[in-house]
N, C-alpha and C. Protein backbone atom coordinates (compact mmCIF):
# COMPACT_ATOMS: atom_id res chain seq x y z
N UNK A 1 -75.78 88.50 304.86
CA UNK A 1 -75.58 89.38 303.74
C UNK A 1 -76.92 89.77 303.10
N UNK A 2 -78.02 88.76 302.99
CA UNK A 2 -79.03 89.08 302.41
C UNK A 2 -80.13 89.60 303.23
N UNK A 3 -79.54 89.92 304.24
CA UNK A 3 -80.19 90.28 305.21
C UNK A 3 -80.30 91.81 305.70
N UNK A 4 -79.24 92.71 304.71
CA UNK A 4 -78.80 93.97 304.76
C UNK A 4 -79.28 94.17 303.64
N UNK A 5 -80.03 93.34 302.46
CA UNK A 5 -80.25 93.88 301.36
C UNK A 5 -81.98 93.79 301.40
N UNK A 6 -82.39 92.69 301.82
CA UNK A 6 -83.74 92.24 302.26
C UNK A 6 -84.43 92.48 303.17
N UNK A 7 -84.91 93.18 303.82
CA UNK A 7 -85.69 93.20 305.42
C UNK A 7 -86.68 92.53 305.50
N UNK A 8 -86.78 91.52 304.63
CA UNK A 8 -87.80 90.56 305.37
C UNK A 8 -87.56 89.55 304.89
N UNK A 9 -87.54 88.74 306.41
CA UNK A 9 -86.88 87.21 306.29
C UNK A 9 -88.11 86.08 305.04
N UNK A 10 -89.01 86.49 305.47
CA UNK A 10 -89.93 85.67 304.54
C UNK A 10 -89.02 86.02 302.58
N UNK A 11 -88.94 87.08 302.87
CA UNK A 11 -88.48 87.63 301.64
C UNK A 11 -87.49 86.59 301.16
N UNK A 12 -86.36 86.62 301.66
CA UNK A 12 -85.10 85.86 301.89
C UNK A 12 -85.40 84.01 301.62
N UNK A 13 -86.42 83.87 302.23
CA UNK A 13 -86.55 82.34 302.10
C UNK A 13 -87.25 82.18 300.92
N UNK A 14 -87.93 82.74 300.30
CA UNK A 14 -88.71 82.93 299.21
C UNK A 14 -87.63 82.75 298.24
N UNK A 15 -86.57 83.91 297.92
CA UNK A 15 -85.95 84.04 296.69
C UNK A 15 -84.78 83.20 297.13
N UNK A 16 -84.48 82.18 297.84
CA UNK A 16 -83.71 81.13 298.31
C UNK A 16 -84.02 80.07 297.45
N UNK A 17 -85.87 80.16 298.21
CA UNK A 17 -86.25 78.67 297.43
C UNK A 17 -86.67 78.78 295.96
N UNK A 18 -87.08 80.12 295.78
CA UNK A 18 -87.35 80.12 294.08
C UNK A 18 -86.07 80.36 292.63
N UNK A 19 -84.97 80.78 293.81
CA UNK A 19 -83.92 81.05 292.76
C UNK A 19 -82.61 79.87 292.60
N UNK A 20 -82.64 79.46 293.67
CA UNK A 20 -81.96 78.10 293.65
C UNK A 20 -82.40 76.85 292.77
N UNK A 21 -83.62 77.14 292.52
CA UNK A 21 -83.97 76.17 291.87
C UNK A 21 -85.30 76.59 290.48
N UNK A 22 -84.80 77.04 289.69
CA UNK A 22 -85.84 78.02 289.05
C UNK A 22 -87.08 77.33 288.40
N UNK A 23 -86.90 76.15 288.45
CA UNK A 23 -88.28 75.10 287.88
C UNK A 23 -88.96 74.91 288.82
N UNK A 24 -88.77 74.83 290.17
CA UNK A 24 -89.66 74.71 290.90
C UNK A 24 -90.60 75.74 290.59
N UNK A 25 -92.03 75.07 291.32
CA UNK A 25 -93.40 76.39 291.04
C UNK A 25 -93.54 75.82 292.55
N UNK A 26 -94.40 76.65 293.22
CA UNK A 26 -94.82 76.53 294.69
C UNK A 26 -96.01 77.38 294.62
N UNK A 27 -97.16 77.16 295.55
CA UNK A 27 -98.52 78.01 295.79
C UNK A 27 -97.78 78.06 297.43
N UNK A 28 -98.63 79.15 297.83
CA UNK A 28 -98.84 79.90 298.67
C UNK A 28 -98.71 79.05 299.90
N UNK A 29 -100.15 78.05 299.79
CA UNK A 29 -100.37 77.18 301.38
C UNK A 29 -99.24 76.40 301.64
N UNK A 30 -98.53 75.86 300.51
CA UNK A 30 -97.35 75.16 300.79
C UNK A 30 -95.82 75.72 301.72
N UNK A 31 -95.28 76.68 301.09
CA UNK A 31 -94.65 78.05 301.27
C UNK A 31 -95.41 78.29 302.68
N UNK A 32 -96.33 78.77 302.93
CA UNK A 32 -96.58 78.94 304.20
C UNK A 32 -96.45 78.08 305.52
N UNK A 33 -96.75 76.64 305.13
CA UNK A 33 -96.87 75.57 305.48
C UNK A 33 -95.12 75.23 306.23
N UNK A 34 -94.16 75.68 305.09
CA UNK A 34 -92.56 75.14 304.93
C UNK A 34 -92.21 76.02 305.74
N UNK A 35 -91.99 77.10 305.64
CA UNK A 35 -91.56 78.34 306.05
C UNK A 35 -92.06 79.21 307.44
N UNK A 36 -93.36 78.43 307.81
CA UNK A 36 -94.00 78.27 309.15
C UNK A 36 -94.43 79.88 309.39
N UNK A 37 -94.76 80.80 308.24
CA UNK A 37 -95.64 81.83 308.55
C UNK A 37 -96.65 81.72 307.93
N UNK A 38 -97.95 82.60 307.98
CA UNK A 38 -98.87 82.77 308.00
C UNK A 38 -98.86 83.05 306.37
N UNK A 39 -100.02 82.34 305.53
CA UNK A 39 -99.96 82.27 304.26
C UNK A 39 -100.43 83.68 303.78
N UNK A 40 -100.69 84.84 304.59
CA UNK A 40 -100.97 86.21 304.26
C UNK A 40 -99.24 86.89 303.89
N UNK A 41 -98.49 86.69 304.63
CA UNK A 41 -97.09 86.62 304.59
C UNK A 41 -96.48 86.53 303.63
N UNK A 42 -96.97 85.47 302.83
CA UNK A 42 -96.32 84.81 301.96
C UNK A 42 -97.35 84.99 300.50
N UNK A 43 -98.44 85.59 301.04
CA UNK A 43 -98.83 86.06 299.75
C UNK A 43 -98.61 87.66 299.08
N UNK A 44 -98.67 88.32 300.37
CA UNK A 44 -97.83 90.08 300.11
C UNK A 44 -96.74 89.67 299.45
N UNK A 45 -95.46 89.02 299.89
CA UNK A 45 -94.72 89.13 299.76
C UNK A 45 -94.42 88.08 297.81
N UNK A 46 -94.58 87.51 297.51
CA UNK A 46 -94.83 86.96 296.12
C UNK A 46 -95.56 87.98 295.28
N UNK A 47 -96.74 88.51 295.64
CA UNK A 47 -97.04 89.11 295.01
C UNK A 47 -96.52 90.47 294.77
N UNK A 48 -95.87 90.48 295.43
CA UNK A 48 -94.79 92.02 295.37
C UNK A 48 -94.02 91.82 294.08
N UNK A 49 -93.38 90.46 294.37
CA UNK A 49 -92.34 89.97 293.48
C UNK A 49 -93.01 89.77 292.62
N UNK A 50 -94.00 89.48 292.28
CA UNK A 50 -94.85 89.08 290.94
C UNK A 50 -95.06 90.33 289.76
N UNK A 51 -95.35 91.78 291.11
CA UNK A 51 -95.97 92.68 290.10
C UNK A 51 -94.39 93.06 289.67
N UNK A 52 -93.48 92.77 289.91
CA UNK A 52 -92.28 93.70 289.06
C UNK A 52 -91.76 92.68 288.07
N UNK A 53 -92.27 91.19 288.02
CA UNK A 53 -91.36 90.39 286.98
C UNK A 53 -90.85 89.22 287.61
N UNK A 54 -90.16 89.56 288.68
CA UNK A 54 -89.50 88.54 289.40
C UNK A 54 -89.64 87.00 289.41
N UNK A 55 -90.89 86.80 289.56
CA UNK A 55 -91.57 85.78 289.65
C UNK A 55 -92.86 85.53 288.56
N UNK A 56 -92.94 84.48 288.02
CA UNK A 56 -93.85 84.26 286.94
C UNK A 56 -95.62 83.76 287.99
N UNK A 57 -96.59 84.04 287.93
CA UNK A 57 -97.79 83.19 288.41
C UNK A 57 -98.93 82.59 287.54
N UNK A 58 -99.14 81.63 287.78
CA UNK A 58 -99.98 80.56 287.09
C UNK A 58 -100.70 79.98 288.07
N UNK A 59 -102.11 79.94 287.14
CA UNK A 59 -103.43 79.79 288.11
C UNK A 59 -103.89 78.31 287.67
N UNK A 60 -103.89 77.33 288.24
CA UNK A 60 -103.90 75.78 288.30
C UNK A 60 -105.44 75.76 288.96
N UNK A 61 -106.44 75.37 288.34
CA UNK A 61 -107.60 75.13 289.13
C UNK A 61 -107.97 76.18 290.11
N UNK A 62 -108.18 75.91 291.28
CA UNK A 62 -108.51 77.07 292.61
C UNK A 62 -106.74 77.38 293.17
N UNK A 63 -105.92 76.85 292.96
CA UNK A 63 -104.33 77.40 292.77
C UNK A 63 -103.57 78.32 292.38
N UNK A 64 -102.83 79.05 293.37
CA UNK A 64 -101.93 80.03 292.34
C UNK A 64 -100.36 79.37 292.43
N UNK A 65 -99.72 79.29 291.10
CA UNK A 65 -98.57 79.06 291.55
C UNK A 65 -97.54 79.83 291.36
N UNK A 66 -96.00 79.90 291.63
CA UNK A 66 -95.20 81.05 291.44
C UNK A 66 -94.13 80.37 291.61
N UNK A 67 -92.99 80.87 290.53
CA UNK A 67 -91.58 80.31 290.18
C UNK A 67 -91.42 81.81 289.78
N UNK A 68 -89.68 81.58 289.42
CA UNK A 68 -89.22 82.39 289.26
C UNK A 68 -89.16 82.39 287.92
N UNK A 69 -89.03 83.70 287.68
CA UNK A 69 -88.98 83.87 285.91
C UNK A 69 -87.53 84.26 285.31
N UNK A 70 -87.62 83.21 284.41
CA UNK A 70 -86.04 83.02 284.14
C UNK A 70 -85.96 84.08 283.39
N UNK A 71 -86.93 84.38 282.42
CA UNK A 71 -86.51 85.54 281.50
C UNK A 71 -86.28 86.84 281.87
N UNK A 72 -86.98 87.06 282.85
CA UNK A 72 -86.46 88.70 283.61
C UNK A 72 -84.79 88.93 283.34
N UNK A 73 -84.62 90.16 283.10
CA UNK A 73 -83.24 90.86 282.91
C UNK A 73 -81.86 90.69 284.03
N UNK A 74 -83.15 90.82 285.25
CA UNK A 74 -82.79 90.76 286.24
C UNK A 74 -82.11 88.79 286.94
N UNK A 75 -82.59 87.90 286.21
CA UNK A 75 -82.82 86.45 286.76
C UNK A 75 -81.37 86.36 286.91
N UNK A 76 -80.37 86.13 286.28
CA UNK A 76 -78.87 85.53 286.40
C UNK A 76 -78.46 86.33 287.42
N UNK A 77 -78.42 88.20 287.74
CA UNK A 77 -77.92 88.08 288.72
C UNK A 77 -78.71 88.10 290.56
N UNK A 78 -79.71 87.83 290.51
CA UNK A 78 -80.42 87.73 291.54
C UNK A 78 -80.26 86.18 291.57
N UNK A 79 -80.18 84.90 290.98
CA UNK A 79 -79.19 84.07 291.44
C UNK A 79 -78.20 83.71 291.64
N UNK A 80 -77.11 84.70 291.28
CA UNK A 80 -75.94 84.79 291.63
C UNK A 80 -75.57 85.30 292.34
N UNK A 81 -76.42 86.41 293.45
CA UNK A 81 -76.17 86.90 294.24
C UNK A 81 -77.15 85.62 295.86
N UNK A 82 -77.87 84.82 295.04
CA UNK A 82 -78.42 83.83 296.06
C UNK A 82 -77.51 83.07 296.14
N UNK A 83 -76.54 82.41 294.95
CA UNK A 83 -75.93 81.31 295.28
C UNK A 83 -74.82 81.34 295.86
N UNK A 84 -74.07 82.97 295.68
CA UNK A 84 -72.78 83.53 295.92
C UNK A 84 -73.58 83.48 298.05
N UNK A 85 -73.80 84.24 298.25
CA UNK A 85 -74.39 83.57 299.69
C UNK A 85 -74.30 82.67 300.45
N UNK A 86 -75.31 81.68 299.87
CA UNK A 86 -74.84 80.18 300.10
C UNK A 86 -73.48 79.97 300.34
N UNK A 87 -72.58 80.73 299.36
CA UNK A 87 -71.52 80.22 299.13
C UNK A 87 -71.15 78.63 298.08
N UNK A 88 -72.23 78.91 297.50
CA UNK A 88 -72.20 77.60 296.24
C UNK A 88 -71.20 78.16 295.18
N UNK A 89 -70.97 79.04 294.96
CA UNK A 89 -70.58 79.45 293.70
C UNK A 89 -68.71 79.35 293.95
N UNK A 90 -68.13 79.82 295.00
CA UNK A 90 -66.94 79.66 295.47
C UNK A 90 -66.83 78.27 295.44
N UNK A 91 -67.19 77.41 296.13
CA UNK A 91 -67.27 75.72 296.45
C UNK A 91 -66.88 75.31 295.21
N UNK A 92 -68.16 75.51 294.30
CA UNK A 92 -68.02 74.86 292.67
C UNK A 92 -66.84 75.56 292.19
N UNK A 93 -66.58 76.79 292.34
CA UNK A 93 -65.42 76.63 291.17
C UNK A 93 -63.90 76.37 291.81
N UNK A 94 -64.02 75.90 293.25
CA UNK A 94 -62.74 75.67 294.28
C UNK A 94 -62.50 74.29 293.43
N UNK A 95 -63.46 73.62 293.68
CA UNK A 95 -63.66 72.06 293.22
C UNK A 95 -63.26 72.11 291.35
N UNK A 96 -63.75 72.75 290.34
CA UNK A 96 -63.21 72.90 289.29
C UNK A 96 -62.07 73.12 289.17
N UNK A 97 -60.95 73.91 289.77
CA UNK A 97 -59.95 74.59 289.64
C UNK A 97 -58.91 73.83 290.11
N UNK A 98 -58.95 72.35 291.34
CA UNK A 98 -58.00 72.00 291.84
C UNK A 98 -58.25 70.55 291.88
N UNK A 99 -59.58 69.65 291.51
CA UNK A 99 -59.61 68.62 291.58
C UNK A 99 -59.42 67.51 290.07
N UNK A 100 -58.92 68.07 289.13
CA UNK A 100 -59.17 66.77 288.07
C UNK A 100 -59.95 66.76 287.27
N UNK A 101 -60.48 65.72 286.44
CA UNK A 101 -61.40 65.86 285.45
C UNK A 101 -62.94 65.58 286.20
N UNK A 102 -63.41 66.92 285.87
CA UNK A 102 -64.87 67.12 286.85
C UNK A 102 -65.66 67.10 285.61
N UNK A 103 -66.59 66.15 285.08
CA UNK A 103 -67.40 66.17 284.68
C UNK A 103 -68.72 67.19 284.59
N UNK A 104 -69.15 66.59 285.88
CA UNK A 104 -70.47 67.33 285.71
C UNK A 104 -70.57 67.30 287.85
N UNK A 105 -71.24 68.10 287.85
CA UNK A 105 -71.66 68.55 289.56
C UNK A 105 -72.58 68.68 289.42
N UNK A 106 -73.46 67.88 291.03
CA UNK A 106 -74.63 68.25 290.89
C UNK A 106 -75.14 68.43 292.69
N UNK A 107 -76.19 69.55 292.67
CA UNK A 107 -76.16 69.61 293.97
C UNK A 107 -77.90 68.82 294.43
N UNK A 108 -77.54 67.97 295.00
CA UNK A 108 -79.01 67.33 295.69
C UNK A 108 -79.95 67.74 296.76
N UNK A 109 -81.09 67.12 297.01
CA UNK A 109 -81.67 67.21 298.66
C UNK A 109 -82.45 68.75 298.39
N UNK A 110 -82.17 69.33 300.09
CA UNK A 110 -82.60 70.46 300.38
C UNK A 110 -82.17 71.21 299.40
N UNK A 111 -80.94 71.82 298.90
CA UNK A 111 -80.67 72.83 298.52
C UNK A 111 -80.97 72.62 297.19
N UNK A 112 -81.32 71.62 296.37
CA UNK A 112 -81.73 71.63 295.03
C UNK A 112 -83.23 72.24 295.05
N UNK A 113 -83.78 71.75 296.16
CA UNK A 113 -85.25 72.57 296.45
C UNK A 113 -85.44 73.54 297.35
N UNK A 114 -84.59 74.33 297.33
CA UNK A 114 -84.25 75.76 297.89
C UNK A 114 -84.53 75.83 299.24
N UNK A 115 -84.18 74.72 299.91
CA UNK A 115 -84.35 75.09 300.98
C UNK A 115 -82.89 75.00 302.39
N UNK A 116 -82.77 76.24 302.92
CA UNK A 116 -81.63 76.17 303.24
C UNK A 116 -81.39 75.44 304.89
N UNK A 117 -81.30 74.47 304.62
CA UNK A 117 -80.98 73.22 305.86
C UNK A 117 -79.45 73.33 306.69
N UNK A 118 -78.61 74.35 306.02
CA UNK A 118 -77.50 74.35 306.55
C UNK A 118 -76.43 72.79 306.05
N UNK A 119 -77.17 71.67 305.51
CA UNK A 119 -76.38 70.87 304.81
C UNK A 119 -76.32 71.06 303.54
N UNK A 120 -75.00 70.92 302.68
CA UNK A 120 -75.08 71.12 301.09
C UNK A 120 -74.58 69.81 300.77
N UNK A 121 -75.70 69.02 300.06
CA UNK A 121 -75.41 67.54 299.26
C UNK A 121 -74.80 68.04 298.01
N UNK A 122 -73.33 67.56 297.37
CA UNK A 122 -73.28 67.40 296.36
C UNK A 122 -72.54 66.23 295.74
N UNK A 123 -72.75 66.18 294.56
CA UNK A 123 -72.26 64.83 294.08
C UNK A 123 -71.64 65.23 292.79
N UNK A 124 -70.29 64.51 293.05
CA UNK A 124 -69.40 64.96 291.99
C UNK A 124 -68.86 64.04 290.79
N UNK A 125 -68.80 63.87 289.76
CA UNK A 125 -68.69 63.26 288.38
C UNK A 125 -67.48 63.27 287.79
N UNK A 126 -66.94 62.14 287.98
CA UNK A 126 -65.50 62.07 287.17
C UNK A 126 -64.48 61.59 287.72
N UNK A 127 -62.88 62.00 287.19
CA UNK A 127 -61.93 61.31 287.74
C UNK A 127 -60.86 62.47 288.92
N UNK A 128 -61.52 62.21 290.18
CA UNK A 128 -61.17 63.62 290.98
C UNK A 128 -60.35 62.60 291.92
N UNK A 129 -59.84 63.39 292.43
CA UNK A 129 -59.01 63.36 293.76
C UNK A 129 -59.80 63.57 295.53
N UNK A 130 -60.14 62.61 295.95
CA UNK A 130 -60.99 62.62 296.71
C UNK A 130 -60.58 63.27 298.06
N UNK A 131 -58.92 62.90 298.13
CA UNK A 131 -58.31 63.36 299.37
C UNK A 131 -58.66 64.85 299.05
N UNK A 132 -57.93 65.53 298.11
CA UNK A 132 -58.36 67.32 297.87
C UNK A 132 -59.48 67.81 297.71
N UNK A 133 -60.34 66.64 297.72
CA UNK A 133 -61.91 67.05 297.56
C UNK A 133 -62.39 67.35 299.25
N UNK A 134 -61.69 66.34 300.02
CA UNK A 134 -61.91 66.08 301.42
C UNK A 134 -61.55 67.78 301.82
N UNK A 135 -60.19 67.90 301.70
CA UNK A 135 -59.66 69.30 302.52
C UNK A 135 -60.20 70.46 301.85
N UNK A 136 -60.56 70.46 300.99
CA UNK A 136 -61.34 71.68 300.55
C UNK A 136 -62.41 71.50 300.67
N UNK A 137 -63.44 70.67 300.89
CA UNK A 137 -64.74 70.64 301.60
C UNK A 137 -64.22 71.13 303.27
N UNK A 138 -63.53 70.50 303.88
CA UNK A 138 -63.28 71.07 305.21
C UNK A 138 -62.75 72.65 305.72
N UNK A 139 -61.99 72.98 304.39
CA UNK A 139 -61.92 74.65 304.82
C UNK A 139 -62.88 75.43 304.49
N UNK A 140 -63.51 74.86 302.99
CA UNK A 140 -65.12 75.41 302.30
C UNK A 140 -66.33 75.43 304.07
N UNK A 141 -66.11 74.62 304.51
CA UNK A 141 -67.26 74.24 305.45
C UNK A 141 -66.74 75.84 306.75
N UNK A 142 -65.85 75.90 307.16
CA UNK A 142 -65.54 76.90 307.84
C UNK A 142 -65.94 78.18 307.27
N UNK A 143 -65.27 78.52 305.86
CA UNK A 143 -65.98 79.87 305.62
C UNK A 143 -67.45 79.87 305.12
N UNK A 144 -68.28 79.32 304.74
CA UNK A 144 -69.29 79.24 304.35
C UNK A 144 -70.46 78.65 305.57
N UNK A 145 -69.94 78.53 306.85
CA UNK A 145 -70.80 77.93 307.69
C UNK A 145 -72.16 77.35 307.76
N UNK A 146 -71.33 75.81 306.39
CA UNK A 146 -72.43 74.66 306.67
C UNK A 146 -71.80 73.80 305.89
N UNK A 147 -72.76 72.66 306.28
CA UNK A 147 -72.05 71.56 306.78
C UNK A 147 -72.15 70.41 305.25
N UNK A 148 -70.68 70.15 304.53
CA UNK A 148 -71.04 69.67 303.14
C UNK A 148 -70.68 67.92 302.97
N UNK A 149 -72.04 67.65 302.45
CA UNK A 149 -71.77 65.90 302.47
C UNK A 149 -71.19 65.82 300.89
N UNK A 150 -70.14 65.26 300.45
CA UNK A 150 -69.80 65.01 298.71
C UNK A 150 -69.86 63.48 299.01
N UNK A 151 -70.12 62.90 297.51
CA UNK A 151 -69.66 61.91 296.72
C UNK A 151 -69.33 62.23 295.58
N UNK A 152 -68.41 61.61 295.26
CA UNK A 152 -67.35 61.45 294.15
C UNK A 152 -67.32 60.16 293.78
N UNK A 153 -67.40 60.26 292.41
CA UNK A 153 -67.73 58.88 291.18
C UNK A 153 -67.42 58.79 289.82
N UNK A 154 -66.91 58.05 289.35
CA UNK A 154 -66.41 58.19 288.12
C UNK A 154 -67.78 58.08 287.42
N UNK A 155 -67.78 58.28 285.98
CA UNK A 155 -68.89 58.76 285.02
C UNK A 155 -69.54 57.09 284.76
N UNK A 156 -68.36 55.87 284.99
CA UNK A 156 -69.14 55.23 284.79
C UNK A 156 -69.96 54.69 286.17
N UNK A 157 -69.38 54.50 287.11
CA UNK A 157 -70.53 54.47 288.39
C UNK A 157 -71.68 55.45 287.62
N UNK A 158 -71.40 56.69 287.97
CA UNK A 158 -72.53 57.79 287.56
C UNK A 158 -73.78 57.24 286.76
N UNK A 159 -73.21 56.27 285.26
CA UNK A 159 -74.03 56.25 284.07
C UNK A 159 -74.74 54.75 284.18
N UNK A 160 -74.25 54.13 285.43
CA UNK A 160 -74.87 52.57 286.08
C UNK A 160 -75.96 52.66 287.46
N UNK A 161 -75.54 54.16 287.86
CA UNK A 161 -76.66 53.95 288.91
C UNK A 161 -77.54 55.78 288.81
N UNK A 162 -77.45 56.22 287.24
CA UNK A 162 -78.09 57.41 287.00
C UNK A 162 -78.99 57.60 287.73
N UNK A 163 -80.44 56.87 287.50
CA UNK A 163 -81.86 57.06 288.44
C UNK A 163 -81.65 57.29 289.57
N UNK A 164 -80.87 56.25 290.67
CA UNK A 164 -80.43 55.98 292.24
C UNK A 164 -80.47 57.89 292.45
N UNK A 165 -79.68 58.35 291.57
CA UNK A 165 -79.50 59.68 292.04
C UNK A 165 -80.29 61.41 291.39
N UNK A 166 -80.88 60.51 290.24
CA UNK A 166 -81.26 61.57 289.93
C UNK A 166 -82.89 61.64 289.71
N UNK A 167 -83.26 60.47 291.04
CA UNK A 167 -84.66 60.63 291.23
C UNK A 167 -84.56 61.14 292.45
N UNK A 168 -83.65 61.74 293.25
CA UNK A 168 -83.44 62.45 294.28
C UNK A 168 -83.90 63.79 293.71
N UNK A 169 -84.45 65.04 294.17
CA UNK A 169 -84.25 66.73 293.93
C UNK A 169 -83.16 66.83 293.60
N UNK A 170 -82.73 67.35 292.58
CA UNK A 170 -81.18 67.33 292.03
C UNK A 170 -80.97 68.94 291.28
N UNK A 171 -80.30 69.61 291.45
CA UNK A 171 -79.88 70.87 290.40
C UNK A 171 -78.65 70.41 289.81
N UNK A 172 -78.47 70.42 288.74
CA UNK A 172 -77.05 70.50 287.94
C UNK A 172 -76.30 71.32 287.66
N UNK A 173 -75.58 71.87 288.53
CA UNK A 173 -74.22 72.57 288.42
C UNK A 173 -73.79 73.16 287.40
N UNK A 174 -72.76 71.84 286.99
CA UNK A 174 -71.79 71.91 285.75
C UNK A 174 -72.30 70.19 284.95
């Protein structure tokens, strides 16, 4: 899909990894490094995004860095059109709508740091139904083609082993 809107894949992995996760900051050599093109690549292309807003840059020593800028007009739906993709945004509210008292969701790993691995870690908070969590991760996994690991925990597991999980890369959901 983002692929009819974007013509360039660097493009695509860029506003993957910067909009999925909007605190992240990244320089150039890194991004080039991850993404396995040539850091000229990856500097056209940021700086494209830079001169219209898109992306905020900050100069760290001999460093440039670049996140996305939340305040742009534009920020909510250029991640909602990243996460709708993914197919995060269907998932989360499948899981709100049919499982129980959902606390809080949170998605870990790769995809909290925008990077799209084809696995989606998430970890779920509260008093859910694990069997309906199971079959709707398994039909979610068919239309969204990739592959989803959950845990499910009540708030007090959650509030006894907080750190365990949230010294992992973590985005918070809900």
């Amino acid at each position: 899909m983002l692929t009819e809107l974007f013509t360039s894949k660097t493009r695509i992995r860029l506003l993957l990894k910067l909009f999925l996760n909007p605190g992240v900051s990244c320089y150039i050599r890194e991004l080039a490094t991850e993404f396995d093109v040539s850091p000229n690549a990856i500097k056209t292309e940021m700086e494209s995004l830079s001169s219209v807003g898109y992306l905020e840059k900050t100069q760290r020593g001999r460093s440039v860095f670049f996140q996305a800028n939340t305040k742009h007009p534009f920020f909510p739906e250029i991640s909602s059109i990243v996460r709708k993709t993914l197919g995060i945004d269907r998932l989360i509210d499948d899981v709100l709508a049919s499982l129980g008292q959902v606390e809080a969701v949170y998605i870990l790993d790769d995809y909290a740091q925008g990077k799209d691995s084809g696995i989606i870690d998430l970890l779920v908070v509260g008093d859910v139904d694990k069997v309906k969590l199971e079959g709707l991760k398994t039909i979610t996994e068919g239309k969204i083609r990739r592959r989803i690991r959950f845990m499910a925990i009540s708030r007090a597991e959650f509030d006894a082993n907080q750190g365990v999980f949230l010294n992992r890369p973590n985005w918070k959901v809900i």
